[in-house]
Protein backbone atom coordinates (compact mmCIF):
# COMPACT_ATOMS: atom_id res chain seq x y z
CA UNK A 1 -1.13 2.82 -28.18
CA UNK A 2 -2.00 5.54 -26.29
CA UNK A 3 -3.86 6.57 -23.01
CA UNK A 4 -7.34 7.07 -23.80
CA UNK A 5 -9.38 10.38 -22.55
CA UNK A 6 -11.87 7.35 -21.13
CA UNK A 7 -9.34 5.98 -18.64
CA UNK A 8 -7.91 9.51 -17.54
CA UNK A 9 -11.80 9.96 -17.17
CA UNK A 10 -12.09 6.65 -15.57
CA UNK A 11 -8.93 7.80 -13.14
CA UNK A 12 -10.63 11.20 -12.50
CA UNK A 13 -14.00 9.81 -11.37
CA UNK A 14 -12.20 6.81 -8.65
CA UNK A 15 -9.99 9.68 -7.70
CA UNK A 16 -13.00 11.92 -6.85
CA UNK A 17 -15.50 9.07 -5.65
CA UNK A 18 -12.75 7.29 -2.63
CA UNK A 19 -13.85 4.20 -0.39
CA UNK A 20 -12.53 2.64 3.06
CA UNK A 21 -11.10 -0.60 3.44
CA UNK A 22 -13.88 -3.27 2.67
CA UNK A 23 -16.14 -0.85 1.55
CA UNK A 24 -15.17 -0.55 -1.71
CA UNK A 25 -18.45 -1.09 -3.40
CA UNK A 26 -18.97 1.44 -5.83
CA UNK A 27 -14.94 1.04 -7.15
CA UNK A 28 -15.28 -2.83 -7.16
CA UNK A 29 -18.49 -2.72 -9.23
CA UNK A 30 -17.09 -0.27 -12.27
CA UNK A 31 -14.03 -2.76 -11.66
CA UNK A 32 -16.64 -5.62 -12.64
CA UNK A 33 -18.55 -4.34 -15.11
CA UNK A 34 -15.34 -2.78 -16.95
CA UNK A 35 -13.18 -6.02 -16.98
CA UNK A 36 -16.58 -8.33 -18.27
CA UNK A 37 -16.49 -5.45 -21.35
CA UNK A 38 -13.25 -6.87 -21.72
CA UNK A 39 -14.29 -10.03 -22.27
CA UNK A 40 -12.43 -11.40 -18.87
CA UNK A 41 -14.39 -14.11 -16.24
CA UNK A 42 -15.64 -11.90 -13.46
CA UNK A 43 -15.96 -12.75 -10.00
CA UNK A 44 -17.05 -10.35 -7.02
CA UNK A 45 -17.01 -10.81 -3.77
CA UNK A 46 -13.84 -12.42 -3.17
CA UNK A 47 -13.02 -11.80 0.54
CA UNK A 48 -15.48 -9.08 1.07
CA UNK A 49 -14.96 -6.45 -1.35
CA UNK A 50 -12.45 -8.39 -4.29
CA UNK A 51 -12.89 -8.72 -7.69
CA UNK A 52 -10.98 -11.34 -9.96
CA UNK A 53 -11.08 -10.84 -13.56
CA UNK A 54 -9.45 -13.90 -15.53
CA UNK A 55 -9.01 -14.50 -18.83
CA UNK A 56 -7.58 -18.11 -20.59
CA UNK A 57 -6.11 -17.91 -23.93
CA UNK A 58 -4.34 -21.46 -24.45
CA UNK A 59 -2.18 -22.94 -22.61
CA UNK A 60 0.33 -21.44 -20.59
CA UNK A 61 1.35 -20.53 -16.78
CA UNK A 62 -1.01 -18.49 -14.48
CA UNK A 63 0.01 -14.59 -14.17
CA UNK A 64 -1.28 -13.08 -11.40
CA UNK A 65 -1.55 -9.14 -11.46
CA UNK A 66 -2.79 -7.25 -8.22
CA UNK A 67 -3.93 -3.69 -7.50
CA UNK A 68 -5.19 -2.83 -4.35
CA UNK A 69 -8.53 -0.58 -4.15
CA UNK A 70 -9.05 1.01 -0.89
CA UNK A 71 -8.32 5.08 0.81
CA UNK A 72 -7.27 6.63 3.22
CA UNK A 73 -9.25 8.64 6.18
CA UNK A 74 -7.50 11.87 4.91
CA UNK A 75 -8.91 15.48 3.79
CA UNK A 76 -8.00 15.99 0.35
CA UNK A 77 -6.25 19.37 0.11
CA UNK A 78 -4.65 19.25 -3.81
CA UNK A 79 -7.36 21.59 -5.25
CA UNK A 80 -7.43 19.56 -8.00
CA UNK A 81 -10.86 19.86 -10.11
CA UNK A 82 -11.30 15.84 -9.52
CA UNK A 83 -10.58 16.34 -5.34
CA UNK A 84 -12.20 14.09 -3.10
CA UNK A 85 -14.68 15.84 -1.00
CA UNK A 86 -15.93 12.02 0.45
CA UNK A 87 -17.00 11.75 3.85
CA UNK A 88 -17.31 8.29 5.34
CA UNK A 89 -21.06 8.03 6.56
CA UNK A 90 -20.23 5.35 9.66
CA UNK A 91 -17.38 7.69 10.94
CA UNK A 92 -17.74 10.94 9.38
CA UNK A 93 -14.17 11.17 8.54
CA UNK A 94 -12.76 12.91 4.96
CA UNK A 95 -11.93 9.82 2.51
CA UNK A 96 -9.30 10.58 0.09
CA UNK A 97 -7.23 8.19 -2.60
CA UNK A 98 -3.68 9.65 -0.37
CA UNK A 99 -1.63 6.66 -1.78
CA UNK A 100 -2.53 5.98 -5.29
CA UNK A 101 -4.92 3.16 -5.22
CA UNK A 102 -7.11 4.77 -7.62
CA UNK A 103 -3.93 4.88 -10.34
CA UNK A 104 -3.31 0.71 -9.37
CA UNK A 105 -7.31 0.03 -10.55
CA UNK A 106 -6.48 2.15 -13.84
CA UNK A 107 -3.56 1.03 -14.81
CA UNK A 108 -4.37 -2.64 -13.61
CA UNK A 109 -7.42 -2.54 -16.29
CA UNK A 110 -5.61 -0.77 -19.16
CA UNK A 111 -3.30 -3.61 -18.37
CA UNK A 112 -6.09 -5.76 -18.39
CA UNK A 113 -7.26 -4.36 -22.21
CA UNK A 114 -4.05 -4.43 -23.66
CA UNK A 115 -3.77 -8.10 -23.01
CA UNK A 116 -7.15 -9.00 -24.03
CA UNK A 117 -6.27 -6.82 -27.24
CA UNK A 118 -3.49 -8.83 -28.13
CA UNK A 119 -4.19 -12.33 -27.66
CA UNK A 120 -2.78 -13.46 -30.79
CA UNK A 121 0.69 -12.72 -29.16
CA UNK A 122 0.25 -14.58 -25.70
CA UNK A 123 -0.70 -17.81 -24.09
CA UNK A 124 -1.73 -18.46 -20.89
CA UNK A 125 -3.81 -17.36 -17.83
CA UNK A 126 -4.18 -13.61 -16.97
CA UNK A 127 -5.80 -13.40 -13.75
CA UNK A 128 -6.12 -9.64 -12.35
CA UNK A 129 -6.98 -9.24 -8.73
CA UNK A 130 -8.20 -5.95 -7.72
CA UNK A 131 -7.57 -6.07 -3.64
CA UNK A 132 -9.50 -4.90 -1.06
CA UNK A 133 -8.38 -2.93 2.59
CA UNK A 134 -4.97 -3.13 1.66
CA UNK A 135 -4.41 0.12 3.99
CA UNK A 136 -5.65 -2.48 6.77
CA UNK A 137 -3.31 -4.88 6.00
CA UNK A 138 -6.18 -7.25 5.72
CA UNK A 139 -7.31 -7.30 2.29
CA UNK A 140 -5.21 -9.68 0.76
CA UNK A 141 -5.05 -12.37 3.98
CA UNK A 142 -9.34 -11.89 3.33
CA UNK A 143 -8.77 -13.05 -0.60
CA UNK A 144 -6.66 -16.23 0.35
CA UNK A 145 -8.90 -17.07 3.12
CA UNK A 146 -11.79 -17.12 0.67
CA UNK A 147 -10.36 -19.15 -1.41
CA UNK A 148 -8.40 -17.54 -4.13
CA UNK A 149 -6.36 -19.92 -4.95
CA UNK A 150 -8.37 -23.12 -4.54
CA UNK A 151 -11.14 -21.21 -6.81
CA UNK A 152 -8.67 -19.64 -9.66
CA UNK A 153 -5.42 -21.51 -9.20
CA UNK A 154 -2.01 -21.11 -8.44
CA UNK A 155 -0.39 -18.57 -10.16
CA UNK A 156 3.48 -18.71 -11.70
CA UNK A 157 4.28 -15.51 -10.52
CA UNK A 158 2.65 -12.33 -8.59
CA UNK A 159 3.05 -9.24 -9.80
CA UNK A 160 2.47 -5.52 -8.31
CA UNK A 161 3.43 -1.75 -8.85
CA UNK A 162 2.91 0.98 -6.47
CA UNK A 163 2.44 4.61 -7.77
CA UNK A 164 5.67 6.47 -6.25
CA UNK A 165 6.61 10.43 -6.25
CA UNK A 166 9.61 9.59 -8.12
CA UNK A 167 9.76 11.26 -12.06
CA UNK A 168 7.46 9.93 -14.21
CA UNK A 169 8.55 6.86 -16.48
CA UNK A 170 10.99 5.58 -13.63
CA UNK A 171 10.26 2.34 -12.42
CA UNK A 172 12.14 1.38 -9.19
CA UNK A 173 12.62 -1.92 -7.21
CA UNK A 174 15.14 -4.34 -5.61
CA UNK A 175 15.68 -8.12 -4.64
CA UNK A 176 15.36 -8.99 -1.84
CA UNK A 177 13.46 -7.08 1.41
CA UNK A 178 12.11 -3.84 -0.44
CA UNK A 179 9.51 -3.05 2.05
CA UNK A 180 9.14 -3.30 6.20
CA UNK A 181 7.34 -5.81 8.09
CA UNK A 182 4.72 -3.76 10.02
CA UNK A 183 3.25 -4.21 13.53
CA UNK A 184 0.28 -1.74 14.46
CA UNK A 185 -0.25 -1.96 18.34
CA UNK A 186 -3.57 0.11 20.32
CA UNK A 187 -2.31 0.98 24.07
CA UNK A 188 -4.31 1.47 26.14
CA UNK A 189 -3.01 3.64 29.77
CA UNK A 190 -5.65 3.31 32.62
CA UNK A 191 -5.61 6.27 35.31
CA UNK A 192 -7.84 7.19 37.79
CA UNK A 193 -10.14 10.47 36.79
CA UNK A 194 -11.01 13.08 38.96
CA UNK A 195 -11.38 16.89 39.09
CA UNK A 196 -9.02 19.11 36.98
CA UNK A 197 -8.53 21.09 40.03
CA UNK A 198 -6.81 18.11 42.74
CA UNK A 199 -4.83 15.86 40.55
CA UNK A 200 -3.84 14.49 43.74
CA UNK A 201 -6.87 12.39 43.89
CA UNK A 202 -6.49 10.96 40.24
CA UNK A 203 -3.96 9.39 38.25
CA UNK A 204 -3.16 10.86 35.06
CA UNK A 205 -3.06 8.79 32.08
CA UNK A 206 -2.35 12.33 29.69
CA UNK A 207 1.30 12.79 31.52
CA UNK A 208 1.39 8.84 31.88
CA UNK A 209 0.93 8.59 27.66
CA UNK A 210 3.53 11.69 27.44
CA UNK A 211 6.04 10.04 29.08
CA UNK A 212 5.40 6.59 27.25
CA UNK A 213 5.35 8.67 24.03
CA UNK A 214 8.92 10.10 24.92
CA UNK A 215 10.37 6.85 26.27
CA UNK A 216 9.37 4.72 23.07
CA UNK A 217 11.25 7.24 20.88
CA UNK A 218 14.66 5.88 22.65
CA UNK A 219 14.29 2.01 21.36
CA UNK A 220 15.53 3.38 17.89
CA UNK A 221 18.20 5.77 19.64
CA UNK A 222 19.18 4.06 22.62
CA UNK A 223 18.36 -0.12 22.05
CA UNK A 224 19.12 -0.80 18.35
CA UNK A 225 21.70 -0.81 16.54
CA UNK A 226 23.74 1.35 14.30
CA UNK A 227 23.66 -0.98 11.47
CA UNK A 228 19.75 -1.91 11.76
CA UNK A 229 16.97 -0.41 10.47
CA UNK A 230 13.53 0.32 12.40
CA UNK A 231 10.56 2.71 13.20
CA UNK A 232 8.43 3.42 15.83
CA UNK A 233 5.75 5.86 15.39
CA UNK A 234 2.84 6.79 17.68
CA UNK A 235 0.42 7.94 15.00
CA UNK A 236 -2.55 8.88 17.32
CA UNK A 237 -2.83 9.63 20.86
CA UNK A 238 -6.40 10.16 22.46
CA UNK A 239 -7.72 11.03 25.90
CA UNK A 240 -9.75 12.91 28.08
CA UNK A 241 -12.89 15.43 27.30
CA UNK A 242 -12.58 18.79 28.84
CA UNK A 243 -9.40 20.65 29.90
CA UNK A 244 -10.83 20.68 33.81
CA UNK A 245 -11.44 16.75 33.99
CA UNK A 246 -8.65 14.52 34.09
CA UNK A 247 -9.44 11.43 32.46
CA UNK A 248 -9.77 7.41 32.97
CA UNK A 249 -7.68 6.23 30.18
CA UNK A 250 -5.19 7.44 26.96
CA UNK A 251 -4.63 5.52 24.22
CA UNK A 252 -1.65 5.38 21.89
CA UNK A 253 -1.57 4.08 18.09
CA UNK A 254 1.90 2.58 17.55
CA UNK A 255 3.05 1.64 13.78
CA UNK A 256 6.67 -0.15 14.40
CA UNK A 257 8.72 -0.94 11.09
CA UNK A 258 11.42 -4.08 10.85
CA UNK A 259 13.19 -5.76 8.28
CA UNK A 260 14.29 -9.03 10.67
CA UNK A 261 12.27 -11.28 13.20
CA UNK A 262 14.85 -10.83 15.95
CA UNK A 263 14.99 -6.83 15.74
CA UNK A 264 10.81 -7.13 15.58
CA UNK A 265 10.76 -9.58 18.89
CA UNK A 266 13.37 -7.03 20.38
CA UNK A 267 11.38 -3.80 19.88
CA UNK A 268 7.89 -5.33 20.71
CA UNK A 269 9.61 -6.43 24.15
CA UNK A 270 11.08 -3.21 24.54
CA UNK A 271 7.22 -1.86 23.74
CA UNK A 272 5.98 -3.66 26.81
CA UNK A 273 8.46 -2.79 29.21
CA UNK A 274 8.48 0.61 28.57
CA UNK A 275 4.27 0.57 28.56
CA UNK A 276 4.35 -1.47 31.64
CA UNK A 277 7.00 0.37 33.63
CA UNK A 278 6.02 4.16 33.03
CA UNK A 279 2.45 2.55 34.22
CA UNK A 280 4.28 1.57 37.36
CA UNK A 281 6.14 4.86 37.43
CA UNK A 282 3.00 6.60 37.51
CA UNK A 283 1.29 3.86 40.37
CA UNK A 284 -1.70 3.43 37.91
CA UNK A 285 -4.21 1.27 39.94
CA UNK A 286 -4.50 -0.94 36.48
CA UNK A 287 -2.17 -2.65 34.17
CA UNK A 288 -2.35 -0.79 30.22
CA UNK A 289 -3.27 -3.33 27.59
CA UNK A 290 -1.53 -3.46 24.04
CA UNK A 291 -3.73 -5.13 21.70
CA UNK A 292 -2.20 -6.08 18.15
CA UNK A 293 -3.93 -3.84 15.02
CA UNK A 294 -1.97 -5.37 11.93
CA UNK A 295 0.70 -7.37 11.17
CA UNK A 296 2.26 -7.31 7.93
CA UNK A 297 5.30 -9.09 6.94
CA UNK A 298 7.90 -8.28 5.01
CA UNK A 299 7.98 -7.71 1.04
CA UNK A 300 10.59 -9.52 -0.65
CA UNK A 301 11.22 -9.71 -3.94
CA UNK A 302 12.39 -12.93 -5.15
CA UNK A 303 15.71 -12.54 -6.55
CA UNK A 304 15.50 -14.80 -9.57
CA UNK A 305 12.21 -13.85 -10.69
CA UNK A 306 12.76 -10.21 -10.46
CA UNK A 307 15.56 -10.94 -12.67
CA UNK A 308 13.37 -11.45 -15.61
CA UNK A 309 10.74 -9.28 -14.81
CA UNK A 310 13.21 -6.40 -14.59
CA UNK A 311 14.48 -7.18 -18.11
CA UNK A 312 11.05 -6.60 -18.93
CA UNK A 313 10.87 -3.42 -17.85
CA UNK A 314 13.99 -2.69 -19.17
CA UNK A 315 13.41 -3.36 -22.74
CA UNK A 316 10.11 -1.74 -22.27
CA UNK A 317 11.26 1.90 -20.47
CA UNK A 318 14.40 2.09 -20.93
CA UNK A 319 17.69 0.78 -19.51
CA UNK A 320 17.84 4.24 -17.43
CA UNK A 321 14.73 4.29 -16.62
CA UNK A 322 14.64 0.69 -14.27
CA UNK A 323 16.74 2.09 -10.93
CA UNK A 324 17.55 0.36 -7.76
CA UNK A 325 15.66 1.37 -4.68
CA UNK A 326 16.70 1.14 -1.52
CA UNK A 327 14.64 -0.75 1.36
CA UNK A 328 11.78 1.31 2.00
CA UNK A 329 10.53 1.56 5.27
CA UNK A 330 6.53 0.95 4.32
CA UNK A 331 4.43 -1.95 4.55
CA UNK A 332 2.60 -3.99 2.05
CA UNK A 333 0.16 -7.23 2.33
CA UNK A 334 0.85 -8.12 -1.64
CA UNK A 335 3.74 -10.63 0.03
CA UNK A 336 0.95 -12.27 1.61
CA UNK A 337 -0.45 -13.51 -2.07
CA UNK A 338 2.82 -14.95 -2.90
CA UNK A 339 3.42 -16.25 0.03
CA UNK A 340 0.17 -18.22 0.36
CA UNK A 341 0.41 -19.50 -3.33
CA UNK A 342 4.01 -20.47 -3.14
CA UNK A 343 4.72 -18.07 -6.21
CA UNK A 344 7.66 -15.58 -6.05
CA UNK A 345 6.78 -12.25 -5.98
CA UNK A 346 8.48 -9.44 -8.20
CA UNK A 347 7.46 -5.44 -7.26
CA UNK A 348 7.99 -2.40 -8.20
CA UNK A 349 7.21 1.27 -7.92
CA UNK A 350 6.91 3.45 -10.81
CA UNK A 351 6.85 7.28 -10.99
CA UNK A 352 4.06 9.92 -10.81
CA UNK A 353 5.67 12.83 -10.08
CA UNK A 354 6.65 15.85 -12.74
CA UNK A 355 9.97 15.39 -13.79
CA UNK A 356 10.62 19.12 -13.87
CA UNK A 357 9.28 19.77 -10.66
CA UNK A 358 11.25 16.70 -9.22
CA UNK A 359 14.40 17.59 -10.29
CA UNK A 360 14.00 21.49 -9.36
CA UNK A 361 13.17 20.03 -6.21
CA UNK A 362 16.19 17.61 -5.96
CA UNK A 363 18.37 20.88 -7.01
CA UNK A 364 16.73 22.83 -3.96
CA UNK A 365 17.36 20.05 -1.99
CA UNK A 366 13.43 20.49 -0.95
CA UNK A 367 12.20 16.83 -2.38
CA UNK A 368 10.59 16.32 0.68
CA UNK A 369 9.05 19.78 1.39
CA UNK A 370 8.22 20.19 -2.52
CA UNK A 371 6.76 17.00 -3.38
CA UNK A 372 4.20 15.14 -1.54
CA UNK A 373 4.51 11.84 0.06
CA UNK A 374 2.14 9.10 -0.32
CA UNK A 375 -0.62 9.80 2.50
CA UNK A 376 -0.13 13.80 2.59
CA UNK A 377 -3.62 15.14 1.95
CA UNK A 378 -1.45 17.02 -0.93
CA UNK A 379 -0.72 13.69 -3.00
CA UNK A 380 -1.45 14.06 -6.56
CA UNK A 381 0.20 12.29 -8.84
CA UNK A 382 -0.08 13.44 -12.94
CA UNK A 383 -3.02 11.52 -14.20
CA UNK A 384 -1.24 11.18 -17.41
CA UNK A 385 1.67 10.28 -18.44
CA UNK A 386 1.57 8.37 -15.08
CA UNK A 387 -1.29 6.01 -16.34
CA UNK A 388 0.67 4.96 -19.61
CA UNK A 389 3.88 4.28 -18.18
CA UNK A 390 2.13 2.01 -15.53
CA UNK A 391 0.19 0.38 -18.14
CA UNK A 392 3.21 -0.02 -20.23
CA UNK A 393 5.65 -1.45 -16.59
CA UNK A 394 2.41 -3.83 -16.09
CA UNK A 395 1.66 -4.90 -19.88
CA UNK A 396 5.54 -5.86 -20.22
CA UNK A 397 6.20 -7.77 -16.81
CA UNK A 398 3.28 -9.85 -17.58
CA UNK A 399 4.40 -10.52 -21.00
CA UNK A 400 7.33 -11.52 -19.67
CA UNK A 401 5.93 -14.40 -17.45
CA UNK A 402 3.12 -15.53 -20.44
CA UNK A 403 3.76 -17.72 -23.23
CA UNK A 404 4.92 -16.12 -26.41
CA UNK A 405 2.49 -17.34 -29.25
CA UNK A 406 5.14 -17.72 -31.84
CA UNK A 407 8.90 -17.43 -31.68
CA UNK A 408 10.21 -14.03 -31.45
CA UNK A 409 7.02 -12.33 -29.96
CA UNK A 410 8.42 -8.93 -29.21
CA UNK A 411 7.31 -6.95 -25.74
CA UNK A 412 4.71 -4.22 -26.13
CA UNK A 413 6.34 -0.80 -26.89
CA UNK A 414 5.86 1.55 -24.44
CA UNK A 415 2.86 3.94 -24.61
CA UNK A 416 2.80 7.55 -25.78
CA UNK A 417 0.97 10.08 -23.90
CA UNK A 418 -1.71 11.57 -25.61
């Protein structure tokens, strides 16, 4: 079976047509309409934005297969034909698919068809959730609240991939903690403004946030240890309006990355004395605020489960193809589905970088300069063979987990690119 030119159209078109977390209307509507084609139980508007396709062929457990839907405020900058030139209407920011949500939908519903396509080889439950503001960290906790489980039932196992610049047809995962809690804080510094020209008479919160900024950055150096594993980053840092006023108030956007409770309660203290003291230090007339953004916890692959979903993928990609990953210092809310169902939860990520151009890079030892991260506005990954090796990765580890209809029922072979 190979990729048709309708899904690398299909890829194309949510590629060049991106939405914000919860506003995924246009996506979760082709989602809709494509998986009812497939003969699957539709259901929209499952914790804002959602979609649940399910389909029951006999009896069997419940497989639950996620993709998550939304983008990313970026400015698309891969001159592809297909780039995003989106801007959101509310904020008037560039919208572009930086992290490969657009290749989860598509290879969630050729996953989706190839099932439905061989139902004579399975029994069970198939129940595809296509997620909404997963970028928020919000999307999934939205789902459960709204009653995905009572509505569709528990599921046996969750299952989710994440598009990866690693070679295409690699497949990579671990047991265990494979991706960071995350806590996203807003800080907020309150000075006193005044007149560029007699700083005297204000308090600045600019050279109050710089030296906040350059303090936080010695948790990881100076407070943790060797051995342990975090990140602090202040992604955004905002204040004043003109370079002669100084301003009222800065605010900092901190994302911090853990793999323990105890290191997370130790950095978030460390966060408030820091904020609080260089406050102090600077005799602001106000004490800053830190208000919580997101809170994600961390991924973890159950170690048993994985077990057999990795065999999957094994006898499905290749033995050489199914690596070990180390933690990676991102954040996910798919734990959050698991966790609330009481399912274990097996994922992986799977390649959609060139080979070539990986391994010239890996030679260079310019991987990171040469090949774009997920959330660079220069994220691309090949439309094809990326979609067919996902479909295949997805198509197998859900085989895995369904009942066989007779003895013997082999896994699907993997898919040839066009």
């Amino acid at each position: 079976m190979s990729v048709t030119s309708d899904l690398a159209e299909l890829y194309r078109d949510l590629h060049a047509h991106p939405e914000l977390s919860f506003a995924e209307h246009r996506t979760a509507a082709i989602v809709a309409r494509r998986a009812k084609a497939l003969g699957y139980e539709v259901t929209e508007g499952i914790g804002g934005t959602g979609v649940v396709a399910r389909l029951t062929n006999g009896p069997g457990p419940l497989v639950l297969l996620r993709a998550d839907m939304d983008a990313l405020p970026v400015r698309e900058q891969t001159g592809l034909p297909y780039a995003s030139t989106a801007i959101d209407s509310g904020s008037g920011q560039p919208i572009m698919h930086a992290c490969g949500h657009d290749m989860h939908v598509t290879c969630l519903l050729g996953t989706l068809d190839a099932l439905a396509a061989n139902r004579d080889e399975w029994s069970g439950t198939v129940l595809g959730v296509f997620q909404p503001a997963e970028e928020t960290g919000r999307g999934a906790r939205a789902m459960v609240d709204d009653g995905l489980f009572e509505r569709f039932g528990k599921p046996e196992i969750v299952l989710g991939q994440h598009v990866l610049p690693i070679p295409v047809g690699t497949v990579a995962t671990r047991a265990g903690a494979i991706l960071s809690a995350n806590d996203s804080l807003l800080i907020t510094l309150h000075g006193r403004g005044g007149h560029g020209s007699r700083p005297e008479a204000a308090i600045d919160p600019i050279v109050m946030a710089a030296a906040t900024v350059m303090r936080l950055q010695t948790i990881i150096s100076r407070e943790i240890g060797a051995t342990d594993q975090a990140v602090i980053t202040v992604g955004t840092l905002h204040a004043g309006t003109k370079e002669n006023i100084i301003a009222e108030e800065a605010q900092l956007g901190l994302s911090i990355r853990t793999y323990s409770p105890e290191l997370r309660a130790k950095i978030l203290d460390a966060v408030r004395r820091i904020v609080h003291a260089e406050a102090a230090a600077a005799g602001a007339d106000r004490e800053p605020t830190i208000e919580p953004v997101t809170r994600l916890p961390v991924t973890v692959n159950d170690a048993v489960a994985l077990d057999k979903t990795r065999a999957a993928l094994r006898a499905a990609l290749g033995t050489d193809q199914v690596q070990e990953i180390p933690a990676f210092p991102a954040s996910e809310d798919v734990g959050i589905l698991a966790e609330a169902s009481g399912a274990p939860l097996s994922f992986w990520f799977f390649g959609g970088a060139d080979p070539a151009k990986f391994a010239a890079a890996q030679q260079n030892g310019t991987t990171d300069r040469d090949i774009p991260m997920n959330h660079s506005p220069y994220f691309a990954p090949l439309a094809d063979p990326t979609i067919s090796h996902g479909i295949t990765a997805f198509t197998a580890a859900a085989r895995a987990w369904l009942n066989p209809a007779r003895p013997g029922n082999p896994l699907p072979e993997s898919f040839p690119a066009e």
